[in-house]
Protein backbone atom coordinates (compact mmCIF):
# COMPACT_ATOMS: atom_id res chain seq x y z
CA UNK A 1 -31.40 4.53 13.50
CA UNK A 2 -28.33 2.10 13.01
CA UNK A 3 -31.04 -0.93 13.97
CA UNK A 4 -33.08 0.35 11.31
CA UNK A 5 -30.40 0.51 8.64
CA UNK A 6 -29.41 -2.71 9.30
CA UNK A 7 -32.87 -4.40 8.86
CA UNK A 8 -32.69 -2.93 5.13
CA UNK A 9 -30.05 -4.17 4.67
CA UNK A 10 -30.65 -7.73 5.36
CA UNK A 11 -34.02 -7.35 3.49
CA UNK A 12 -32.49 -6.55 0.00
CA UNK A 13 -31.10 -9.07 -2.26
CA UNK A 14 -28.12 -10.15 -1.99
CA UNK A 15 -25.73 -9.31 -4.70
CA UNK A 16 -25.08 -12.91 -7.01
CA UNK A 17 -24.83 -14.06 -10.53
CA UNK A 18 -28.22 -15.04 -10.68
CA UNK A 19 -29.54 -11.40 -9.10
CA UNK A 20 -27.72 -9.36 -11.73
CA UNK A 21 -30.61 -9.66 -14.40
CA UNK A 22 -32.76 -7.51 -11.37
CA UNK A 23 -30.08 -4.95 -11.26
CA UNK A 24 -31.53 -1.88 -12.80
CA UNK A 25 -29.00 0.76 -11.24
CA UNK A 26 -27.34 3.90 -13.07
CA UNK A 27 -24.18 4.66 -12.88
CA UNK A 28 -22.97 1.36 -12.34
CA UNK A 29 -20.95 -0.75 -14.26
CA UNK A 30 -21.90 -4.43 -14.68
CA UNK A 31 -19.69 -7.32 -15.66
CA UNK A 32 -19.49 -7.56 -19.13
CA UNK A 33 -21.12 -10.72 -21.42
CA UNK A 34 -19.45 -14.16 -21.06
CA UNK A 35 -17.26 -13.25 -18.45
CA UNK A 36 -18.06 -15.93 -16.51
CA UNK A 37 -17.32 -18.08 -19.36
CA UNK A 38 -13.83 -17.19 -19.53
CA UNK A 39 -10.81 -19.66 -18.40
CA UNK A 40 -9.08 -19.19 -14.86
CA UNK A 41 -6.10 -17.68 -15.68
CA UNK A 42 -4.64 -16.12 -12.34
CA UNK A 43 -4.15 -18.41 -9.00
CA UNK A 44 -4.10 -15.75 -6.35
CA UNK A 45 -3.17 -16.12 -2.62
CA UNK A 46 -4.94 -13.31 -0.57
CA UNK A 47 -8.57 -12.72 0.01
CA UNK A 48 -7.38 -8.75 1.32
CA UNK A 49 -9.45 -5.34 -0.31
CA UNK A 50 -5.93 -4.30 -1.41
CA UNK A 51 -5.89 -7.08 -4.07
CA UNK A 52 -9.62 -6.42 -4.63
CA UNK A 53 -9.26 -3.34 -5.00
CA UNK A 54 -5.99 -3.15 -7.33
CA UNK A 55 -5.14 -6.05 -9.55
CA UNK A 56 -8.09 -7.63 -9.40
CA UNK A 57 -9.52 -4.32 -10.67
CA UNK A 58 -6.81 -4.14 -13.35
CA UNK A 59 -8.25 -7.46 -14.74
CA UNK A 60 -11.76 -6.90 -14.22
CA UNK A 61 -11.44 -3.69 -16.42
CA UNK A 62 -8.99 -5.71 -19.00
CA UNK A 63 -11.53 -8.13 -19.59
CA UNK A 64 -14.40 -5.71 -20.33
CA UNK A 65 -12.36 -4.48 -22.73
CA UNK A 66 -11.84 -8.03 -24.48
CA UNK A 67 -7.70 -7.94 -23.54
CA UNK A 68 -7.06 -10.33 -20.84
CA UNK A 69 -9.72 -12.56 -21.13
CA UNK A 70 -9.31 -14.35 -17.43
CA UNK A 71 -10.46 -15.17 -14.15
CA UNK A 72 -8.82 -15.47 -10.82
CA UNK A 73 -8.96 -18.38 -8.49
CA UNK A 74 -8.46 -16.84 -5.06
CA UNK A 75 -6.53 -18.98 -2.21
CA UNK A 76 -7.48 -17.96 1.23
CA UNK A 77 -4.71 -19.06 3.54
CA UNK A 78 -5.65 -17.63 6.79
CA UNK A 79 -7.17 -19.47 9.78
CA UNK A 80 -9.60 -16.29 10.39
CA UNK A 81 -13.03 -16.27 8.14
CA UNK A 82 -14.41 -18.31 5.66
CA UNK A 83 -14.89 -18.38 2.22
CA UNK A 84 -18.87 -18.23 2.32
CA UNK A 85 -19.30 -14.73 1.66
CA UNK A 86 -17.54 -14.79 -2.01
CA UNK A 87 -19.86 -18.52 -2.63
CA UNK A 88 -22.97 -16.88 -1.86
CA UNK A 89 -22.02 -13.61 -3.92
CA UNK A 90 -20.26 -16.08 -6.91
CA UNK A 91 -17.09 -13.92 -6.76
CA UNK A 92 -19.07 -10.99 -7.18
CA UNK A 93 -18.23 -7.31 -4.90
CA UNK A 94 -19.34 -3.91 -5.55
CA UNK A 95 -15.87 -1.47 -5.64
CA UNK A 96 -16.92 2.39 -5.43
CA UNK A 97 -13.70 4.00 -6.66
CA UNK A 98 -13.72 7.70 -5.18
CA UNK A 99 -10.92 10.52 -5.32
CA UNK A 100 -9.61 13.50 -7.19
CA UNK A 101 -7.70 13.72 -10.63
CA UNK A 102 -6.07 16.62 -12.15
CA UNK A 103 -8.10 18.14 -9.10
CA UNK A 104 -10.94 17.27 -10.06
CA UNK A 105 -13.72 14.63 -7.95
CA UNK A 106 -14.36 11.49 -10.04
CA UNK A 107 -16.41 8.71 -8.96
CA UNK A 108 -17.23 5.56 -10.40
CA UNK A 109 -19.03 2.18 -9.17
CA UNK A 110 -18.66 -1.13 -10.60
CA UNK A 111 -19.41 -4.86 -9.74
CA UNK A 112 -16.15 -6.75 -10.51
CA UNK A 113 -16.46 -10.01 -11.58
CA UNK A 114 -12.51 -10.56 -11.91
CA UNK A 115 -12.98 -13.73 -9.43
CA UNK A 116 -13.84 -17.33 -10.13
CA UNK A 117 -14.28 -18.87 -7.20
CA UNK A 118 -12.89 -18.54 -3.79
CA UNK A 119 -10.98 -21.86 -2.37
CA UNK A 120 -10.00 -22.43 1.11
CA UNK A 121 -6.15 -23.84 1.46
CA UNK A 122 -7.20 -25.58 4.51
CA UNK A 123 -10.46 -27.90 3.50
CA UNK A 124 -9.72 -27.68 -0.19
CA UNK A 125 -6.62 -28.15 -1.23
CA UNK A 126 -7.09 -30.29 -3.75
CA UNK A 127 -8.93 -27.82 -5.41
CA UNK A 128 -5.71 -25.53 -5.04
CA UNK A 129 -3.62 -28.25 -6.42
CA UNK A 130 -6.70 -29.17 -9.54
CA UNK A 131 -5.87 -25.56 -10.70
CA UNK A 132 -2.10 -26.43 -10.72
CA UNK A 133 -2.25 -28.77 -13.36
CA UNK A 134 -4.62 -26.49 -15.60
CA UNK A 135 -3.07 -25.25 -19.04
CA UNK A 136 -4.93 -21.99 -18.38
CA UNK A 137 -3.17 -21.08 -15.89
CA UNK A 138 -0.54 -18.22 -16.49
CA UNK A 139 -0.06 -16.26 -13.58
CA UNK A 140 0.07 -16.23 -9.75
CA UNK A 141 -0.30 -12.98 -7.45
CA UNK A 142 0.11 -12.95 -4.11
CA UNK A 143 0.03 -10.66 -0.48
CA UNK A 144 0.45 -12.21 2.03
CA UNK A 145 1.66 -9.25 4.14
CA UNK A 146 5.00 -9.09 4.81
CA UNK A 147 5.08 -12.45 6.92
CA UNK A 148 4.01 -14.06 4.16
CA UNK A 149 7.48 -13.94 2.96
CA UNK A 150 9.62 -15.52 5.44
CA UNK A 151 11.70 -18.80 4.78
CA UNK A 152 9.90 -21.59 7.66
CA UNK A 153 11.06 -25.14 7.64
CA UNK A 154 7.73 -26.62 5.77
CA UNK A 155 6.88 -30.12 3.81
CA UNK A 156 4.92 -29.83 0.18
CA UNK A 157 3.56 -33.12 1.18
CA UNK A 158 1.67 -31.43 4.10
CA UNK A 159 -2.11 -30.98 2.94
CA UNK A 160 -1.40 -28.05 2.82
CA UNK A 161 1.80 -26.83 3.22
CA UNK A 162 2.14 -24.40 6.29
CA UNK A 163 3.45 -21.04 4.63
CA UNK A 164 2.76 -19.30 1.56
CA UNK A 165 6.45 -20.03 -0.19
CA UNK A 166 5.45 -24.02 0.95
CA UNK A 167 2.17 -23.25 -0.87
CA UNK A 168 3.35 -22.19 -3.84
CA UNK A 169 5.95 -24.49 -4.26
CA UNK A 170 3.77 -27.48 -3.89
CA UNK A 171 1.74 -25.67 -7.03
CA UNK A 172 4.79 -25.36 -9.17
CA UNK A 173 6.06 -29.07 -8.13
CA UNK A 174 2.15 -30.04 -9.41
CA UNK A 175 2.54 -28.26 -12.34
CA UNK A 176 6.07 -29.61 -13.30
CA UNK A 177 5.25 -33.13 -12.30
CA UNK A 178 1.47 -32.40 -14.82
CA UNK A 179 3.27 -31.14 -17.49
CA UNK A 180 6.53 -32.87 -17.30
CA UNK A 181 8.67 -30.20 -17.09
CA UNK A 182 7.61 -28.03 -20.26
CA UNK A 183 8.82 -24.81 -21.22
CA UNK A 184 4.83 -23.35 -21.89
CA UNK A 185 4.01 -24.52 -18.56
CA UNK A 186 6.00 -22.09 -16.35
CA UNK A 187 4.43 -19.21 -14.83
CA UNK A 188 4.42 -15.43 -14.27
CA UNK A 189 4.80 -14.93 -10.42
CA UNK A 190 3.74 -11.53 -9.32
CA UNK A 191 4.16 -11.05 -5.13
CA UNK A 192 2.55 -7.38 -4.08
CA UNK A 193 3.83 -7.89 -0.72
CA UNK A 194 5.58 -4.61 0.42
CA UNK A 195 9.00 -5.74 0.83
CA UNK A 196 11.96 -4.24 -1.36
CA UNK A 197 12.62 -6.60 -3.81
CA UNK A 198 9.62 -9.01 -3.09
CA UNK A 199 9.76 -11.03 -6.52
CA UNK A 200 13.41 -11.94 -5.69
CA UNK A 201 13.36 -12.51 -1.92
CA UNK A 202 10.23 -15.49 -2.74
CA UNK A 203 11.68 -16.60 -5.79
CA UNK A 204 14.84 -17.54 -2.98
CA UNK A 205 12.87 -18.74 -0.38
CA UNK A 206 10.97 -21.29 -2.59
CA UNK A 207 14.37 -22.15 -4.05
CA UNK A 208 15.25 -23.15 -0.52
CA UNK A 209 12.73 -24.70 0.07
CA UNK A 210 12.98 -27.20 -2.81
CA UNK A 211 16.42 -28.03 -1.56
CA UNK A 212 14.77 -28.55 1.70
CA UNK A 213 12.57 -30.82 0.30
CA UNK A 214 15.19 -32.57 -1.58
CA UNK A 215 12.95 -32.11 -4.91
CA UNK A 216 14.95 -33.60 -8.13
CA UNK A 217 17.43 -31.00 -9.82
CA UNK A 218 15.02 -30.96 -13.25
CA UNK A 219 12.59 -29.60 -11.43
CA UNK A 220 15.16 -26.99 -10.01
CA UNK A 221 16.47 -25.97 -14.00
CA UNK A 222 12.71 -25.63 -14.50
CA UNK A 223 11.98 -23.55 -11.44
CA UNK A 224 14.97 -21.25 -12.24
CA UNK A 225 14.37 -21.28 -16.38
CA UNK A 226 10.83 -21.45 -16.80
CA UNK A 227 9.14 -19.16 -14.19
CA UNK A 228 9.31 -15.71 -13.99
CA UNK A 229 9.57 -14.48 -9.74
CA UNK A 230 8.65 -10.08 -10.69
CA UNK A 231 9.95 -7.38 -8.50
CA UNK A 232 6.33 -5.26 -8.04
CA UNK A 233 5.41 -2.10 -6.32
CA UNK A 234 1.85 -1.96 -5.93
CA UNK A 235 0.51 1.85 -4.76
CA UNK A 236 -3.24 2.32 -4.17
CA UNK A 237 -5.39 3.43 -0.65
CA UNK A 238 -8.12 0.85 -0.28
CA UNK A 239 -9.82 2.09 3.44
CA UNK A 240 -11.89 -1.28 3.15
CA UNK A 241 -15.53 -1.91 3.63
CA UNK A 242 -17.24 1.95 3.73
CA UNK A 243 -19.23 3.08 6.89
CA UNK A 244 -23.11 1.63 7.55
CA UNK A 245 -24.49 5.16 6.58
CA UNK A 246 -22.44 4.96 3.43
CA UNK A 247 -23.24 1.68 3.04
CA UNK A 248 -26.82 1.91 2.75
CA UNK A 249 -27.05 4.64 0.95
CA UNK A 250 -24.66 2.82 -1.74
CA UNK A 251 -27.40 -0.54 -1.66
CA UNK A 252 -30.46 1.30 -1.41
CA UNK A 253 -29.51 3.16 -4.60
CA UNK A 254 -27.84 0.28 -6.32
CA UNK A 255 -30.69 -2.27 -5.28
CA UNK A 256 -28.90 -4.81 -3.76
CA UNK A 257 -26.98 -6.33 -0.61
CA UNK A 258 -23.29 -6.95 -1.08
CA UNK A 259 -21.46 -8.15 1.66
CA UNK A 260 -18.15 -7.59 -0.29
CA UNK A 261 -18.47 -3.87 -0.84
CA UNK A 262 -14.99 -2.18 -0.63
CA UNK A 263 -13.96 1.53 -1.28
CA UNK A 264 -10.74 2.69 -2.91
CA UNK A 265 -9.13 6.17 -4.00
CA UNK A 266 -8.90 6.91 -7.74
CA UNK A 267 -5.15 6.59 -7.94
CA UNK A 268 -3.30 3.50 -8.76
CA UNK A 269 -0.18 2.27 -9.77
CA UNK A 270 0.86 -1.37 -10.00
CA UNK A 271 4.83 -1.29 -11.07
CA UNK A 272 6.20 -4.73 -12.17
CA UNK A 273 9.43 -5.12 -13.19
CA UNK A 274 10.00 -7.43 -16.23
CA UNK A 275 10.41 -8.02 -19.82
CA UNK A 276 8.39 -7.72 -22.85
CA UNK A 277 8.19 -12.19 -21.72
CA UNK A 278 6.38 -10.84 -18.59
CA UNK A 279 4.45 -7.69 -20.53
CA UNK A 280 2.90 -10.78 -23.33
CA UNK A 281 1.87 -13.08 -20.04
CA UNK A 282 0.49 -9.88 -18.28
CA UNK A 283 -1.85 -8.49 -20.96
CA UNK A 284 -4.19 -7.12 -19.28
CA UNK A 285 -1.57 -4.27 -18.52
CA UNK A 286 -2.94 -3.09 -21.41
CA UNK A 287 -5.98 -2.19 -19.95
CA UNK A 288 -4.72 0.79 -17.63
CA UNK A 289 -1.87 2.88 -17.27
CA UNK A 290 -1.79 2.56 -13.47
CA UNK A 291 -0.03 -0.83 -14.26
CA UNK A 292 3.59 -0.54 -15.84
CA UNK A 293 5.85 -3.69 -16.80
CA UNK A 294 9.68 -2.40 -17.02
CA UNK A 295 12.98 -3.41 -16.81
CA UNK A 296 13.37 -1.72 -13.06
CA UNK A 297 10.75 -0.35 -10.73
CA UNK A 298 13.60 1.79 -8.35
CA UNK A 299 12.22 4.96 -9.60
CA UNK A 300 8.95 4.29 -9.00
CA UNK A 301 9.94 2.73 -5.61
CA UNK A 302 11.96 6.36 -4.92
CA UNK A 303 9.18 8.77 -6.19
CA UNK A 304 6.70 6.60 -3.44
CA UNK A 305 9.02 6.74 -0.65
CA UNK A 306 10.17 10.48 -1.37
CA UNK A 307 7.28 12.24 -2.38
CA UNK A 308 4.26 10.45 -0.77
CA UNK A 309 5.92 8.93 2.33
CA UNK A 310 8.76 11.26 2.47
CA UNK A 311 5.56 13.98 2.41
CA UNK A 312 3.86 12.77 5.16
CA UNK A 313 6.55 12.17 7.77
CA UNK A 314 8.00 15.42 6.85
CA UNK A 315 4.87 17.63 7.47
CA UNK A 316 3.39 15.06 9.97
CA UNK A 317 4.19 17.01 12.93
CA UNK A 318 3.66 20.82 11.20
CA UNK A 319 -0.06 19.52 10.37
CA UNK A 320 -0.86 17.86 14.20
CA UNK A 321 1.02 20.70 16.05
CA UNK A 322 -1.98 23.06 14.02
CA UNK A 323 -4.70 21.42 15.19
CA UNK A 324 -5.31 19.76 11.54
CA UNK A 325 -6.49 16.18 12.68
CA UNK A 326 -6.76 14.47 9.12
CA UNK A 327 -4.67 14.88 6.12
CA UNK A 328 -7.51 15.98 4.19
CA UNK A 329 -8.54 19.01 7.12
CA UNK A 330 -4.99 19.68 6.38
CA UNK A 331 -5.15 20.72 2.82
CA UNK A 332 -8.19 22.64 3.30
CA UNK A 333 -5.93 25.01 5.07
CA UNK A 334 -4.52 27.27 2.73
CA UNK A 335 -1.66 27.93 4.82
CA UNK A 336 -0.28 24.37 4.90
CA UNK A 337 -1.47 23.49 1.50
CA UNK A 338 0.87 26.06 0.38
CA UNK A 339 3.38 24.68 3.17
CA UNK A 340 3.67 21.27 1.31
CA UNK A 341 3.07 22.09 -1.93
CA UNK A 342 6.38 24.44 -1.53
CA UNK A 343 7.77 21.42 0.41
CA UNK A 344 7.32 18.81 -2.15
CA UNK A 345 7.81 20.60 -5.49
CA UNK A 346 10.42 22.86 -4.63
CA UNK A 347 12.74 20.78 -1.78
CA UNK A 348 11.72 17.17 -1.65
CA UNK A 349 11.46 16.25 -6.03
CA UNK A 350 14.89 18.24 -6.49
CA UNK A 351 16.36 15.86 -3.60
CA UNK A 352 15.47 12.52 -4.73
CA UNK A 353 18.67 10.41 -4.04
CA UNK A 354 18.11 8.98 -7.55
CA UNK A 355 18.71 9.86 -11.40
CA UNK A 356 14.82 10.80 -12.04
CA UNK A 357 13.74 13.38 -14.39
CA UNK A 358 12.16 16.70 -13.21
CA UNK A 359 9.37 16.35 -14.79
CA UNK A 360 8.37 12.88 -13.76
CA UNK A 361 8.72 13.85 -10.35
CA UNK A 362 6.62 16.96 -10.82
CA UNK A 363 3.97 15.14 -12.12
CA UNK A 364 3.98 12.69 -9.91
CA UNK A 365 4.20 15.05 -7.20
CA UNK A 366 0.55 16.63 -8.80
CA UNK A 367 -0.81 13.36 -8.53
CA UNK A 368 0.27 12.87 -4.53
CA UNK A 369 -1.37 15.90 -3.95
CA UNK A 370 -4.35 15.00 -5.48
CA UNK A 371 -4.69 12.40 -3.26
CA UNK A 372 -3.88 14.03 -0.12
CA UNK A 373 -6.78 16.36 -0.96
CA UNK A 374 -8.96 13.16 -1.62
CA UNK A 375 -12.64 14.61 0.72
CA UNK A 376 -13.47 10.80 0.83
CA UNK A 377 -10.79 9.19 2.76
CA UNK A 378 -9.92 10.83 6.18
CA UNK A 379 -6.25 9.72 6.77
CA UNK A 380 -5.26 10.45 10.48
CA UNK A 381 -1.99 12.36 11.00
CA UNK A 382 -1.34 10.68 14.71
CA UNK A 383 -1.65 7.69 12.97
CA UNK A 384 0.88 8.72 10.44
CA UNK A 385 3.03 9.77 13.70
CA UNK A 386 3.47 6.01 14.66
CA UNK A 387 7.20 5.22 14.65
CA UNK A 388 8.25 8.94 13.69
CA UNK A 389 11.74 8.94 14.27
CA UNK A 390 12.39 5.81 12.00
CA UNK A 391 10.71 7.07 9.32
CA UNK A 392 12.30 10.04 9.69
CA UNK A 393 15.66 8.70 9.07
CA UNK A 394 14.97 6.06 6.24
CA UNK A 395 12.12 8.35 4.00
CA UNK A 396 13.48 11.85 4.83
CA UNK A 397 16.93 12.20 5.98
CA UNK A 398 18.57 10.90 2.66
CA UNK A 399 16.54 13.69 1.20
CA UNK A 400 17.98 16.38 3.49
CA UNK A 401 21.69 14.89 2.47
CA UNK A 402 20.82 15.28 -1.23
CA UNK A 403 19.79 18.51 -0.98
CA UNK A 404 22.92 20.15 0.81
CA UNK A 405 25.22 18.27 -1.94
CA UNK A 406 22.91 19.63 -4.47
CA UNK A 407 22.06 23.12 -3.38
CA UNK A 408 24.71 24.03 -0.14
CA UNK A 409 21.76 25.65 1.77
CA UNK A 410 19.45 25.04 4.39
CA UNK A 411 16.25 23.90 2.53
CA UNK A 412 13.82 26.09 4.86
CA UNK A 413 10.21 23.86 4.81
CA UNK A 414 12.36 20.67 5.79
CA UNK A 415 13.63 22.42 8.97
CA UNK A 416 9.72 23.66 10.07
CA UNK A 417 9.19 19.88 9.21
CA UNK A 418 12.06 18.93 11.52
CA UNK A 419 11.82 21.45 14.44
CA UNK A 420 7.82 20.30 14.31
CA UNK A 421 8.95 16.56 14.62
CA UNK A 422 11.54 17.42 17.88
CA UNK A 423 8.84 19.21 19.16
CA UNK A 424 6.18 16.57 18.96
CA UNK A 425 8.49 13.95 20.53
CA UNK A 426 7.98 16.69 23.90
CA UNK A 427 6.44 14.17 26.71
CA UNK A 428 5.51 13.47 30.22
CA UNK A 429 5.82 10.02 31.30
CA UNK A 430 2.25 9.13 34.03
CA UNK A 431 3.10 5.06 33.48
CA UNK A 432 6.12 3.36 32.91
CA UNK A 433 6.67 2.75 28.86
CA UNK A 434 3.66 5.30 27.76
CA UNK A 435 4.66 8.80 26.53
CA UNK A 436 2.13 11.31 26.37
CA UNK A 437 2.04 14.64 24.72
CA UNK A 438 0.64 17.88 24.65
CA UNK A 439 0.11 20.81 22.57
CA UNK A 440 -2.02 23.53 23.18
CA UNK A 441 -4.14 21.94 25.89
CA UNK A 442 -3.76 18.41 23.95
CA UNK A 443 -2.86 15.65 24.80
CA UNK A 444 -1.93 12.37 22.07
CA UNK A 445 0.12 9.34 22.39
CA UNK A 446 3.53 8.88 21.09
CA UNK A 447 4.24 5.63 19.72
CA UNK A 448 7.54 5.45 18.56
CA UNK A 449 10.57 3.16 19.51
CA UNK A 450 12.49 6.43 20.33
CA UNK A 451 9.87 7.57 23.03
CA UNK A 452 12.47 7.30 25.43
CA UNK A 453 15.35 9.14 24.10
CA UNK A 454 13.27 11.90 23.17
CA UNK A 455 11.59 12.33 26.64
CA UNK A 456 14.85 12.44 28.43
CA UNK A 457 16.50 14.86 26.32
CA UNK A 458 13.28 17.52 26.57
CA UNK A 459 13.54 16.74 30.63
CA UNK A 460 17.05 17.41 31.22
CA UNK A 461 18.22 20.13 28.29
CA UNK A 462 17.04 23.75 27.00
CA UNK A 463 16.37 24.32 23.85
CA UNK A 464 19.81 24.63 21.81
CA UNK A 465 21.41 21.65 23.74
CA UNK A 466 18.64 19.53 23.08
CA UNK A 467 18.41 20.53 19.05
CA UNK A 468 22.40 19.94 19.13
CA UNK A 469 22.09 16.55 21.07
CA UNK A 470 19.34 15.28 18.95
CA UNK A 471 21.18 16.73 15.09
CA UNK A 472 24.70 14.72 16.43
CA UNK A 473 23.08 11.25 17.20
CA UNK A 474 24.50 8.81 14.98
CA UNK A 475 22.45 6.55 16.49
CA UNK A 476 19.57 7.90 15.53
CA UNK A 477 20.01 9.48 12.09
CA UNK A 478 23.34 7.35 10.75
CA UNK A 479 25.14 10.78 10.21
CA UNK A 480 25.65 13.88 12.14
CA UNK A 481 22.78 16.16 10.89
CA UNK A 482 24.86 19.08 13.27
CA UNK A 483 27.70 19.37 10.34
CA UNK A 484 25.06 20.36 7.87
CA UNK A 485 25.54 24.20 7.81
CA UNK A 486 22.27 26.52 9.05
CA UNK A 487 20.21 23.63 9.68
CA UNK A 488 21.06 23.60 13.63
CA UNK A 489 20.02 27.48 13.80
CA UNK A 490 17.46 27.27 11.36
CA UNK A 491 15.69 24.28 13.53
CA UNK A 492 16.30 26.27 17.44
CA UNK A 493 14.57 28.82 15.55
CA UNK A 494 11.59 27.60 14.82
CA UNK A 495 11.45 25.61 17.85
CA UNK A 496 11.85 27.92 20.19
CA UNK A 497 8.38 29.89 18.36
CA UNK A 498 6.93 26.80 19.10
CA UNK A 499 7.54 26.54 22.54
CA UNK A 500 4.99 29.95 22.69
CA UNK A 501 1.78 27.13 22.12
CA UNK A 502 -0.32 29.71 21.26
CA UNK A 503 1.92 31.38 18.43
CA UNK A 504 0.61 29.84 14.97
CA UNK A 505 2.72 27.03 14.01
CA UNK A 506 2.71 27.40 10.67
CA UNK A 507 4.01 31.24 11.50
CA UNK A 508 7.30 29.70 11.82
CA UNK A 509 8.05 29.18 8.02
């Protein structure tokens, strides 16, 4: 069957400029007239589906709607892959946005033609450096995962320049050198790496760098004056290329063979912190209000790492312990969708360790649930479980804080969330450094940093030591969690119901 599939496949045609006039498919959106007329606008550095699938959407759908008017030139950095996929297609990928809003299914299918051309750093630098010295040019986007942002001793005279910061310096030194140092010539820098504070930590480590190079102090007045380094919090699930069943059934109704094809959820939120400078360079924010330019992003930064991250960890172990394999099994069970729905609105928004309004947390707490209940995306809670004692104590424990200086009480779904989490951290130790566990005839692997700690404390204590032991580490939680009154007995509790396997975890709330 798969051999089959495959053979259609390569028999269709292949998804190009030149093909689109054969395109006759509904419910599909196709680029717009001109577009490929229209001046290169963005350098980008990252080839990834997030970028596809996020702000290179954002400008695909600005320039349909006649805002932005302009095209990205993509950099691809990495030693892995080529660029020939994006030549033969002209830029061209199908994106099949699928998800629920206001809980309600929405699809939608479009072939973005946000992207120019595709250059490789390595064999075409030049290239790179030719789109430096274009007056077009306004903006530069990057993600380069979080590596990508690291200060290494590099030369802008290399050809090219070994990391990304090297990279884009030897752009801006182009530019400068082009345009002799003019204020119109300076750029809108926009890194969607996910680092706290990303805009600022490059804009220093290209500052560096300059010094490092010894590059003239005019250029370093225009670096500093004339370019604008944005903070940016990018938010959007983009699983990648979809599955060969769903992938022929998406090019046998659409026509065509796209080797590009990526899949994203309907939710999106790129959050870039500037001013109304920034907002008149960024224009095509216009086109959606997933994208919003302000003066700071931290609340948008808390409300992801509360109530979506914060979410997860917390009911991580509650959902696994049930048997619920995927996030979206999980909220088909009405027992834990009413579990973190009570968990989220009622204990986590009121919580947030920052001044945010009620009713902006609220709503955005509709929207995470929304996407936790997304059927097309099957999210795996043991993968969620990697490093769960770390995220633990950075996403929920300043939560749990808050709460007690807010409301002096135990805050009830937070300790079935914790008790679950001590009790999934239970293993048995068959080779040295791997921690297995087991629940209810199950056995997964814990990978966490903590593995250790955990398994020692479950082999040499009973219950109430070991919830005691594990509440007082310092170590482990940067306060003791012990002092906090109820939350001790309320945990034991629940954790000795689950040490019955066959009681009903979610029984314990």
């Amino acid at each position: 069957m798969g051999e089959k599939i495959q053979c259609e496949l390569i028999a269709r045609m292949l998804l190009s400029r030149y093909n689109l006039k054969k395109i006759n498919a509904t419910n599909l959106a196709l680029p717009p007239e001109g577009v490929f007329e229209l001046p290169e606008k963005v350098l980008q550095f990252g080839t990834g589906v997030l970028l596809r699938g996020l702000s290179d959407y954002y400008i695909d759908k600005a320039n349909r709607l006649g805002i932005f008017n302009g095209r990205i030139v993509v950099v691809k950095s990495t030693k892995t892959g080529t660029t020939a996929d994006f030549n033969r297609q002209d830029g061209l990928y199908t994106l099949q946005i699928k998800g629920v809003e206001n809980g309600n299914e929405v699809q939608e299918q479009i072939i973005c033609s946000a992207i120019s051309r595709v250059l490789s750093a390595k064999a075409e630098w030049d290239l790179v450096l030719k789109v430096a010295q274009s007056p077009q040019l306004k903006v530069v986007i990057s993600n380069t995962t979080e590596v990508g942002i690291q200060l290494v001793q590099d030369s802008i005279h290399k050809h090219p320049p070994v990391s990304f910061p090297g990279k884009l310096l030897a752009v801006l030194y182009e530019r400068y050198k082009v345009f002799k140092g003019s204020a119109e010539s300076g750029l809108v820098i926009v890194p969607t790496e996910l680092i706290v504070n990303n805009g600022k930590k490059l804009e220093a480590i290209v500052l560096e760098l300059a010094h490092l190079n010894k590059l003239e102090p005019a250029f370093m007045d225009w670096l500093e004056e004339h370019n604008h380094f944005c903070n940016s919090l990018v938010d959007r699930i983009v699983p990648g290329t979809p599955g060969l069943q769903q992938l022929a059934e998406a090019e046998q109704l659409n026509g065509y063979k796209d080797d590009l094809h990526i899949v994203s959820e309907a939710y999106s939120l790129w959050a870039i912190e500037g001013d109304e400078k920034v907002a008149s360079v960024l224009e095509f924010a216009k086109a959606d209000p997933g994208i919003v330019i302000v003066p700071n992003i931290e609340i948008y930064r808390e409300l992801k790492l509360r109530l979506l991250n914060g979410t997860h960890t917390l009911s991580c172990g509650v959902a696994f312990l049930s048997g619920l394999k995927t996030v979206k099994q999980a909220m088909q069970n009405a027992a834990f969708a009413q579990y973190i729905n009570q968990l989220m609105l009622h204990e986590i928004a009121p919580a947030i360790p920052y001044q945010v309004d009620i009713d902006i947390a609220k709503d955005f707490a509709a929207k995470v649930l929304d996407r936790f209940r997304n059927p097309y995306i099957d999210h795996q809670w043991i993968c969620i479980s990697s490093e769960y004692s770390s995220k633990m104590k950075m996403r929920v424990v300043p939560l749990l804080l808050n709460h007690y200086v807010q409301f002096k009480q135990v805050p009830e779904c937070f300790a079935l969330g914790f008790a679950a989490f001590i009790r999934f951290m239970k293993s048995k130790q068959n080779v040295p450094g791997v921690y297995t566990g087991i629940y209810n005839g199950e056995e997964y692997e814990i990978a966490d940093s903590n593995a250790e700690l955990f398994h020692q404390a479950w082999k040499s204590m009973g219950v109430h030591e070991l919830v005691n032991t594990i509440l007082e580490d310092k170590n482990l939680w940067n306060s003791n969690l012990g002092e906090l009154p109820g939350f001790r007995n309320a945990i034991t509790k629940r954790l000795l119901l689950m040490q019955d396997e066959s009681e009903k975890l979610l029984s314990a709330l």
